[in-house]
N, C-alpha and C. Protein backbone atom coordinates (compact mmCIF):
# COMPACT_ATOMS: atom_id res chain seq x y z
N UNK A 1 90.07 180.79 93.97
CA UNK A 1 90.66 179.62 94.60
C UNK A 1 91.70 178.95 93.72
N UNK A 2 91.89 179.17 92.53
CA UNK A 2 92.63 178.63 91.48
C UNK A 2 94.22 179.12 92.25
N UNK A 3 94.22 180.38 92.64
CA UNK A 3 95.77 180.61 92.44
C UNK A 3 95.75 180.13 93.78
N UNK A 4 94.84 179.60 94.74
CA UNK A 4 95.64 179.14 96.35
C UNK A 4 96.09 177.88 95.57
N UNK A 5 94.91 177.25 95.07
CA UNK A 5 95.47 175.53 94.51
C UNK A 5 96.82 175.44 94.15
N UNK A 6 97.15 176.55 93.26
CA UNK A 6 98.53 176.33 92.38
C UNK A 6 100.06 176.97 93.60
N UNK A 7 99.10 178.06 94.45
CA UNK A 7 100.19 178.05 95.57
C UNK A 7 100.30 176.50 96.47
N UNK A 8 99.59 176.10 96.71
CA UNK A 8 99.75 174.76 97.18
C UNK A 8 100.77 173.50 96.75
N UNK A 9 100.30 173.54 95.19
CA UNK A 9 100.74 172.91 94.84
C UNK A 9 102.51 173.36 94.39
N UNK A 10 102.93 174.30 94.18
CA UNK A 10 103.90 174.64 94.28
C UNK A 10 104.79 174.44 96.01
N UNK A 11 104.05 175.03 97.07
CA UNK A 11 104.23 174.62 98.36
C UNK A 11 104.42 173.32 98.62
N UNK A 12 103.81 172.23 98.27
CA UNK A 12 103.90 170.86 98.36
C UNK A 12 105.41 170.50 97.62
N UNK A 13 105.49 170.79 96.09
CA UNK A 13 106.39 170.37 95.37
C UNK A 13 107.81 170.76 95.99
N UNK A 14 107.44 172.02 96.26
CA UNK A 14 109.03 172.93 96.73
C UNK A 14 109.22 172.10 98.10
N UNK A 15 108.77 171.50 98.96
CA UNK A 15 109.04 171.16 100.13
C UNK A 15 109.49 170.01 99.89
N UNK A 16 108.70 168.48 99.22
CA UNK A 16 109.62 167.54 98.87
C UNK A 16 110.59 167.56 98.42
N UNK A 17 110.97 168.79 97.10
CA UNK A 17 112.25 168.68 96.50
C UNK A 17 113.65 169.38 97.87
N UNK A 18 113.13 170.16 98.76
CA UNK A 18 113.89 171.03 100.07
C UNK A 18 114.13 170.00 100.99
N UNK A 19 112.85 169.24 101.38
CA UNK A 19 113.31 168.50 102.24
C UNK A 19 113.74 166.91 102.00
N UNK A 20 113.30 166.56 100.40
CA UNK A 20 114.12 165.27 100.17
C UNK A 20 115.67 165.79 99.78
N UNK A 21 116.33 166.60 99.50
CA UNK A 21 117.46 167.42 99.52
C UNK A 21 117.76 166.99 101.00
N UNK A 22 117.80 167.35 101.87
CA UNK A 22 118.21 167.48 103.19
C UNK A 22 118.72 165.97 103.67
N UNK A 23 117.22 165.27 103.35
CA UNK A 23 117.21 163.66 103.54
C UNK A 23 118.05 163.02 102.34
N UNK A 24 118.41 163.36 101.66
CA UNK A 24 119.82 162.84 100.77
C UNK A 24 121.13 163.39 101.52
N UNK A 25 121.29 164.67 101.26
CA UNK A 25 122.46 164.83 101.86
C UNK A 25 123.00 163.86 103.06
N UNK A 26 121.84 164.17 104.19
CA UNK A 26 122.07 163.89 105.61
C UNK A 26 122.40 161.60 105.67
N UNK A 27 121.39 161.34 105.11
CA UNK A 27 121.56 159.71 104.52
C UNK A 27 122.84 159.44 103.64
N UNK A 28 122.84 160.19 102.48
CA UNK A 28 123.60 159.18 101.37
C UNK A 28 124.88 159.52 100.95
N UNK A 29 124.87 161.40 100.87
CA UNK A 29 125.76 162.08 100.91
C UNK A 29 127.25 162.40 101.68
N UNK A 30 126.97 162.48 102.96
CA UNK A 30 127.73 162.66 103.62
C UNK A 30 128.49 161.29 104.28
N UNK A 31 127.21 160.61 104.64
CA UNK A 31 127.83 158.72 105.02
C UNK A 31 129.13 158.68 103.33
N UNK A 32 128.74 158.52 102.70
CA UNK A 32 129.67 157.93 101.07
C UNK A 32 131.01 159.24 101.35
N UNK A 33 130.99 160.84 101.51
CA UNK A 33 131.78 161.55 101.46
C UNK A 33 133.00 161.18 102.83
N UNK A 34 132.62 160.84 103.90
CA UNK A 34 133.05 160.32 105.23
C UNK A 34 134.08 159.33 105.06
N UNK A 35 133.64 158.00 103.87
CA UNK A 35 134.09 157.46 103.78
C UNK A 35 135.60 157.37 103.04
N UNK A 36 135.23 158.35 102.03
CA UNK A 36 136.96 158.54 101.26
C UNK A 36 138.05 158.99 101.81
N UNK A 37 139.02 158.46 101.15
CA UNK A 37 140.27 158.26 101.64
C UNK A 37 141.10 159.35 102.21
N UNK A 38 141.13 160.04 101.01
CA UNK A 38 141.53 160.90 101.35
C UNK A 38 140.90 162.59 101.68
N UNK A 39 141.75 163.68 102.76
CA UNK A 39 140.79 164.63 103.29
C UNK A 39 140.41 165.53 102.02
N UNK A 40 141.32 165.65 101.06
CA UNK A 40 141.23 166.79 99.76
C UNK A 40 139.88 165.98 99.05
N UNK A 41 140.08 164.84 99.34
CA UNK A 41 139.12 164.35 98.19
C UNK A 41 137.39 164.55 98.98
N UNK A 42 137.64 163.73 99.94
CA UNK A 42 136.58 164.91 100.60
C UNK A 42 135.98 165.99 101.00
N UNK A 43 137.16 166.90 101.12
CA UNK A 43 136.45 168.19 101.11
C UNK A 43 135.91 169.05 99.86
N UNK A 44 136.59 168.34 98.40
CA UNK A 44 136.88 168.80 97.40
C UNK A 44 135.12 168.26 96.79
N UNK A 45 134.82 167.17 97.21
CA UNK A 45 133.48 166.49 96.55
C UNK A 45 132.31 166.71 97.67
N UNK A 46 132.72 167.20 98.55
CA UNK A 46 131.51 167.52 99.43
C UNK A 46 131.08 168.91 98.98
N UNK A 47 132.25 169.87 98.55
CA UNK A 47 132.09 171.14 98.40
C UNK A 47 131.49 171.37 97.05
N UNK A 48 131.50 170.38 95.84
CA UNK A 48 130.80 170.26 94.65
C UNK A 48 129.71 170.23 95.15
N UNK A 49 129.07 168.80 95.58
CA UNK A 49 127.82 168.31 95.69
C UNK A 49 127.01 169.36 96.82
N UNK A 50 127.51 169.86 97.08
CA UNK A 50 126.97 171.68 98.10
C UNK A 50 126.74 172.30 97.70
N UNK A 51 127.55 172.67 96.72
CA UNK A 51 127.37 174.26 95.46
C UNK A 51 126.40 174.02 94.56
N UNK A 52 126.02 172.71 94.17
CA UNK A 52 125.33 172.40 93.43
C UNK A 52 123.84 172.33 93.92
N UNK A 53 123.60 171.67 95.27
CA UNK A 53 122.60 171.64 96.00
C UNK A 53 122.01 172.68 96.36
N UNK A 54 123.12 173.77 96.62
CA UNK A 54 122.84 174.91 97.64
C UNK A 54 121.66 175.81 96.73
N UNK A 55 122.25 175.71 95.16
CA UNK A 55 120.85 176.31 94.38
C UNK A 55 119.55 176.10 94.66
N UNK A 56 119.20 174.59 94.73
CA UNK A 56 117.78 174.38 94.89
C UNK A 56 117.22 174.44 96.07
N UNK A 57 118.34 174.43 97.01
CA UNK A 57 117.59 174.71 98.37
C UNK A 57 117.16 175.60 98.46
N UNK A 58 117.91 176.98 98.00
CA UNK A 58 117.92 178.13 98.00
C UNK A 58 116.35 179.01 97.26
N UNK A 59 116.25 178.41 96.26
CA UNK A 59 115.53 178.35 95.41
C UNK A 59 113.71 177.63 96.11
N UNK A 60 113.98 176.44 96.54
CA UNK A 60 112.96 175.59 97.03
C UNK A 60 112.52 176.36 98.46
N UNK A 61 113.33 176.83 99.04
CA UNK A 61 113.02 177.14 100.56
C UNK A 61 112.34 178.39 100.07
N UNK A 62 112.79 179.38 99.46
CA UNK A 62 111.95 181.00 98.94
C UNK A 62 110.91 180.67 98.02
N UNK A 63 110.39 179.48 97.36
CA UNK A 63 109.48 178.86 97.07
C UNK A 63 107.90 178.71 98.27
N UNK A 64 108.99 177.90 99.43
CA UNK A 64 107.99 177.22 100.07
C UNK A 64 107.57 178.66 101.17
N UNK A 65 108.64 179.63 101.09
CA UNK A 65 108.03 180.53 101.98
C UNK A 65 106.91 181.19 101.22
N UNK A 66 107.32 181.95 100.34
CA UNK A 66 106.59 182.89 99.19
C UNK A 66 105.07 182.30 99.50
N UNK A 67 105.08 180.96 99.04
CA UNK A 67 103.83 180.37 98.84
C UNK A 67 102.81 179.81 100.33
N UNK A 68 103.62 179.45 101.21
CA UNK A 68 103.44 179.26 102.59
C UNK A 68 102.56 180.67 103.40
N UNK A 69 103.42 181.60 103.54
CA UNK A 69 102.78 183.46 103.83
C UNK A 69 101.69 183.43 102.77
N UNK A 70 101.92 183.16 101.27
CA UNK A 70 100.54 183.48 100.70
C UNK A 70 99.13 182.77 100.85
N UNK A 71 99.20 181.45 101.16
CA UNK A 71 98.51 180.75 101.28
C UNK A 71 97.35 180.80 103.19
N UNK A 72 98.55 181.96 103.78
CA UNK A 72 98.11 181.84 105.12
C UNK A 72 97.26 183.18 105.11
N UNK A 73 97.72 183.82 104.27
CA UNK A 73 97.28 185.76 103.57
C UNK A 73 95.77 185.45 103.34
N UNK A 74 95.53 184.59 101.90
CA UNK A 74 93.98 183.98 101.24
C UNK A 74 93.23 183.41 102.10
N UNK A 75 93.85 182.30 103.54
CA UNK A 75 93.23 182.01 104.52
C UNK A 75 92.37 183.06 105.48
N UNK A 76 93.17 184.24 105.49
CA UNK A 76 93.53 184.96 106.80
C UNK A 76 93.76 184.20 107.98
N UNK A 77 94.82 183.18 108.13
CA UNK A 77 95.07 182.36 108.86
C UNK A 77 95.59 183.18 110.16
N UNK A 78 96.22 184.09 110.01
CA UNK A 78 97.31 184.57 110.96
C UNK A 78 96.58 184.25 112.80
N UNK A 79 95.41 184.62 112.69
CA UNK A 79 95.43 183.70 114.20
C UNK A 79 95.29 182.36 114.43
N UNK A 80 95.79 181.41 113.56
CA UNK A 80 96.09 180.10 114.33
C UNK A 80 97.66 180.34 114.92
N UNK A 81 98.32 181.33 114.83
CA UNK A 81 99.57 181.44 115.16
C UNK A 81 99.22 181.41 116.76
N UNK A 82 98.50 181.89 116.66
CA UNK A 82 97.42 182.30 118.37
C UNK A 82 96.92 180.89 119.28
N UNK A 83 96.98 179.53 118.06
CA UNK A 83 96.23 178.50 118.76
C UNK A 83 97.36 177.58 119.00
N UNK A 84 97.59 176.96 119.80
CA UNK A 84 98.56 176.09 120.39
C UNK A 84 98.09 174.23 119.26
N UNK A 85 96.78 174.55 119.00
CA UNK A 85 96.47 173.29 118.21
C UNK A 85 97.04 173.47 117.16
N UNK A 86 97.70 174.40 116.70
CA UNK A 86 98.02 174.61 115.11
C UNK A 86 99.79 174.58 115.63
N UNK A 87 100.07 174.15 116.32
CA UNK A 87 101.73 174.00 117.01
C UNK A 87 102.37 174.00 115.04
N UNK A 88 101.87 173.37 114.31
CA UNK A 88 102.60 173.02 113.29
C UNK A 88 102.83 174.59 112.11
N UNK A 89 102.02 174.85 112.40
CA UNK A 89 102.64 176.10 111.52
C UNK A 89 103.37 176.73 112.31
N UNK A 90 103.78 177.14 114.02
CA UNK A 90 104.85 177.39 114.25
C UNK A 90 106.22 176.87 113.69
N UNK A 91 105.94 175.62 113.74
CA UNK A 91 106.85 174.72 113.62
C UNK A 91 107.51 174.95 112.09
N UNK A 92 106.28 174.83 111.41
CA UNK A 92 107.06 175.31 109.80
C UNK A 92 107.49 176.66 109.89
N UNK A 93 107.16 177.49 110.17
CA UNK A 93 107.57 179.25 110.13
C UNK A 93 108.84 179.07 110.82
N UNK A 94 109.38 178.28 112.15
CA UNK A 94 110.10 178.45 112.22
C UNK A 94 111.66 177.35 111.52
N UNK A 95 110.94 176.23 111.23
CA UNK A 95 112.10 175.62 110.15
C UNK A 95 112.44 176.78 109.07
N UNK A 96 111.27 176.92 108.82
CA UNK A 96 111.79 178.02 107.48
C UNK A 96 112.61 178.93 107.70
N UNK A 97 112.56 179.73 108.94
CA UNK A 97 112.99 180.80 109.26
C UNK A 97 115.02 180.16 109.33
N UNK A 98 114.89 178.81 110.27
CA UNK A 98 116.46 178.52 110.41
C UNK A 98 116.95 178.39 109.25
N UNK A 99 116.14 177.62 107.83
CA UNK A 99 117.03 177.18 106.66
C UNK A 99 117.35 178.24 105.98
N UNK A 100 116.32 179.21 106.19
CA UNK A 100 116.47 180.43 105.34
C UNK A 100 117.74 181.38 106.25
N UNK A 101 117.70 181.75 107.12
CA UNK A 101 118.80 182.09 107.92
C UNK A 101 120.33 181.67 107.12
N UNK A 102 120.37 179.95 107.52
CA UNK A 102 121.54 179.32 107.07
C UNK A 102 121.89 179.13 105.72
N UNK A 103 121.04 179.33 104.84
CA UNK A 103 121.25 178.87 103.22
C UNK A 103 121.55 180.74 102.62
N UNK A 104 120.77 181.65 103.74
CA UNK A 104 121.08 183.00 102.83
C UNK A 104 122.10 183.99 103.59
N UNK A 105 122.24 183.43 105.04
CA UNK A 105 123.30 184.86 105.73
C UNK A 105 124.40 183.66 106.74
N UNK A 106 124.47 182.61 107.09
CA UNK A 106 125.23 182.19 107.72
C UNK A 106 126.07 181.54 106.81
N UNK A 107 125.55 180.49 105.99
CA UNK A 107 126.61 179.28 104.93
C UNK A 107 127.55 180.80 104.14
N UNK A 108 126.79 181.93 103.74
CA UNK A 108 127.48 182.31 102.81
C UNK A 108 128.36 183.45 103.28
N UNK A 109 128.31 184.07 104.61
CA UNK A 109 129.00 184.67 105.23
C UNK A 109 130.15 184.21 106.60
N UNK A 110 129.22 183.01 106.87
CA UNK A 110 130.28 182.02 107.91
C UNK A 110 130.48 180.89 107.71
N UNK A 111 129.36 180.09 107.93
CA UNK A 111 129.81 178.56 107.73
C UNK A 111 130.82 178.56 106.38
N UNK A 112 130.62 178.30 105.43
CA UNK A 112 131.75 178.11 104.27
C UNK A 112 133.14 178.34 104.57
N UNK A 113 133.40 179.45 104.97
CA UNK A 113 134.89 179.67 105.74
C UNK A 113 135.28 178.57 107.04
N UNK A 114 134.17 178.59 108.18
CA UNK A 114 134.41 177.55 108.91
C UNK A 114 134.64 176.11 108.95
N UNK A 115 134.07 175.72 107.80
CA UNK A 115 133.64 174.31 107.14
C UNK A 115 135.15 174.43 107.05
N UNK A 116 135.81 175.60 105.74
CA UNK A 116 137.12 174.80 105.35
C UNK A 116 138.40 175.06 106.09
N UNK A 117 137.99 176.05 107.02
CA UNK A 117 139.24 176.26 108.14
C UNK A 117 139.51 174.78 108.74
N UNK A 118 138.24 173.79 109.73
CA UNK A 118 137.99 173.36 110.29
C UNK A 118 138.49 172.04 109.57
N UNK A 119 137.69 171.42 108.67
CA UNK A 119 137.75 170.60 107.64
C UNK A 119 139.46 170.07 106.84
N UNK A 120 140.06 171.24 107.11
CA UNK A 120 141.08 171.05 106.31
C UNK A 120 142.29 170.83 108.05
N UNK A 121 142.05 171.01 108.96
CA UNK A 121 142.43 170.50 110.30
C UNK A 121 142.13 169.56 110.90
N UNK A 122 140.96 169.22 110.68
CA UNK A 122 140.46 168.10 111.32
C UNK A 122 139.08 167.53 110.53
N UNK A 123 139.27 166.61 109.44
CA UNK A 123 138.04 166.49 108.50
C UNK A 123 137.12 165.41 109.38
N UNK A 124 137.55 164.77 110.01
CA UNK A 124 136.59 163.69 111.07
C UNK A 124 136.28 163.96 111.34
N UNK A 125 136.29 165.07 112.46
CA UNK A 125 135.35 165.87 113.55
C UNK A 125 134.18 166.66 112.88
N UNK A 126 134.83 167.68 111.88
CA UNK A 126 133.81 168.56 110.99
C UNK A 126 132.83 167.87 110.51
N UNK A 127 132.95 166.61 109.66
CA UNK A 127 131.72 165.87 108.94
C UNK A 127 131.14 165.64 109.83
N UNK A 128 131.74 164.82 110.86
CA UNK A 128 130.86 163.97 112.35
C UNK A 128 129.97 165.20 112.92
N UNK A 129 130.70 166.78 113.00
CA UNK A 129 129.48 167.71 113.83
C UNK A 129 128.68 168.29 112.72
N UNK A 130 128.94 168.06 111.33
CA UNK A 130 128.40 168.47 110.42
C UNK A 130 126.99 167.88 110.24
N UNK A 131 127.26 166.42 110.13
CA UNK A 131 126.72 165.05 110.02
C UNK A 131 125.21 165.47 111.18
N UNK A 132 125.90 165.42 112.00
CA UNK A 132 124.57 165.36 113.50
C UNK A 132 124.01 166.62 113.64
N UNK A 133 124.31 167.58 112.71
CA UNK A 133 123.62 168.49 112.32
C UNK A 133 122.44 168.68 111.35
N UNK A 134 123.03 167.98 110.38
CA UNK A 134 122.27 167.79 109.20
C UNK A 134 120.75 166.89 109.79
N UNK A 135 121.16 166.15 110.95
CA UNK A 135 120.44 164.67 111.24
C UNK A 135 119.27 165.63 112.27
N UNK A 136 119.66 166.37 113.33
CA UNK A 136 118.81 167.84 113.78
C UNK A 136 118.11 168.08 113.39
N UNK A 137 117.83 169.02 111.77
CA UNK A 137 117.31 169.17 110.91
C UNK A 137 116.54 168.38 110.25
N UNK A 138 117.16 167.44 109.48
CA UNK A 138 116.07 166.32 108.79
C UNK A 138 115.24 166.11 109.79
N UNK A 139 115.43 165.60 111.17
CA UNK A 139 114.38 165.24 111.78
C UNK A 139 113.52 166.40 112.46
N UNK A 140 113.92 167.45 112.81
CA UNK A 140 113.11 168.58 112.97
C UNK A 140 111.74 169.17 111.60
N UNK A 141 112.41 168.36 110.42
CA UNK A 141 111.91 169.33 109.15
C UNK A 141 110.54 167.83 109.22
N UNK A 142 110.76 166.46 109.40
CA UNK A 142 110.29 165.80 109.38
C UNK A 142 108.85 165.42 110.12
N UNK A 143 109.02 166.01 111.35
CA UNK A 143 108.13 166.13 112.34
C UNK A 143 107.01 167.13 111.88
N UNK A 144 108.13 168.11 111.78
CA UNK A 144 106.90 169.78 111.43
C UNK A 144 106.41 169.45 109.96
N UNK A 145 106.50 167.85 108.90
CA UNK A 145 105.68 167.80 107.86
C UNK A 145 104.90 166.67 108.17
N UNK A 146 105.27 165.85 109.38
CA UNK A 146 104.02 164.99 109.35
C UNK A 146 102.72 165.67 110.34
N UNK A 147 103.41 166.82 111.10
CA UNK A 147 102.50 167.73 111.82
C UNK A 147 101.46 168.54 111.12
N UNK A 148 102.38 169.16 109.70
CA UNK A 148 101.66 170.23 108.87
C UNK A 148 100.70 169.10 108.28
N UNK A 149 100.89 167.36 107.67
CA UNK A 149 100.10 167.42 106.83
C UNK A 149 98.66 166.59 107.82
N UNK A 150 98.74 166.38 108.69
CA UNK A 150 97.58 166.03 109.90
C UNK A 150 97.04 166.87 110.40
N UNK A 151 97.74 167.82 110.70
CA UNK A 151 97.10 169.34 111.08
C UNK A 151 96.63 170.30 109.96
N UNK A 152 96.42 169.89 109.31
CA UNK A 152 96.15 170.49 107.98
C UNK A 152 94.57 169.89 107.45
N UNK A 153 94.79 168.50 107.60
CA UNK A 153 93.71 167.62 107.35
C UNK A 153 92.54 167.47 108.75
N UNK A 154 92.42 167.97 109.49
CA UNK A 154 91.94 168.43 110.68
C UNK A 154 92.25 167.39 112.11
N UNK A 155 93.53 166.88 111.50
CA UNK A 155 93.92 165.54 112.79
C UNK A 155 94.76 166.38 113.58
N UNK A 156 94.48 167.11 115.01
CA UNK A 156 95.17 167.48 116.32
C UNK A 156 95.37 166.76 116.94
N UNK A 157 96.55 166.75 117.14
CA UNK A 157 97.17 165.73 118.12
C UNK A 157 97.07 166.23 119.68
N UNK A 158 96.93 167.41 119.51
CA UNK A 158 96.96 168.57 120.74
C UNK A 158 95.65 168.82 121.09
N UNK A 159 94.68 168.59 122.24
CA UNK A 159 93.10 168.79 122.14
C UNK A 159 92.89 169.98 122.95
């Protein structure tokens, strides 16, 4: 039971640092980047504070999976996938599945090009659909953790 604890606890850690990431960007980041003056200077400091981020997401999300599958492995959880009361580990398998998607085969094969095609034509619009994207997410990632940690603790919301 020692190494589920420490998968846990790694699972826990990697998810606050993934999803308070998300909830910065989507809050503090992008509102402050929106605001500057000019479009170079925005695209130029959004694209730092991205490259820089994009590590730990990257990093945190193959964290929270690694440890997430292992932790469901030591369970033999795999049929609550089967129970509609356990809605929340759908819910995480499939956040995971979109961030991991977007942080390892879309940002780095499409979005990035689109961002600056788009961005450098029209920087209002891009942040604004960027923006209510990001806001999608945070609140999708938000739900499926107040789901995972009630459904976890044996509170179903679903009877």
């Amino acid at each position: 039971m020692e190494h589920f604890t420490l998968a846990r606890v790694i699972h826990i850690i990697a998810v606050v640092l993934w999803i308070g990431g998300v909830s910065m960007v989507t809050t503090v980041i992008i509102p402050a980047v929106k605001k500057m003056k000019s479009k170079e200077d925005r695209i130029k400091t959004f694209e730092q504070i991205e490259g820089r981020f994009a590590l730990q997401a990257k990093i945190t999300t193959l964290l929270t999976g690694i440890t997430g599958f292992y932790m469901l492995y030591v369970l033999d959880g795999w049929e609550r996938y089967l129970d509609y009361r356990f809605w929340w580990i759908h819910a995480m398998t499939l956040v995971w599945i979109l961030f991991t998607l977007v942080l390892y085969v879309l940002e780095p094969l499409l979005l990035h090009r689109l961002f600056k095609k788009y961005a450098d034509k029209n920087p209002e619009k891009t942040f604004a659909i960027m923006h209510k994207a990001h806001w999608i997410l945070l609140m999708l990632s938000l739900i499926t953790t107040a789901g995972a940690v009630a459904g976890s603790h044996g509170w179903f919301w679903i009877k």
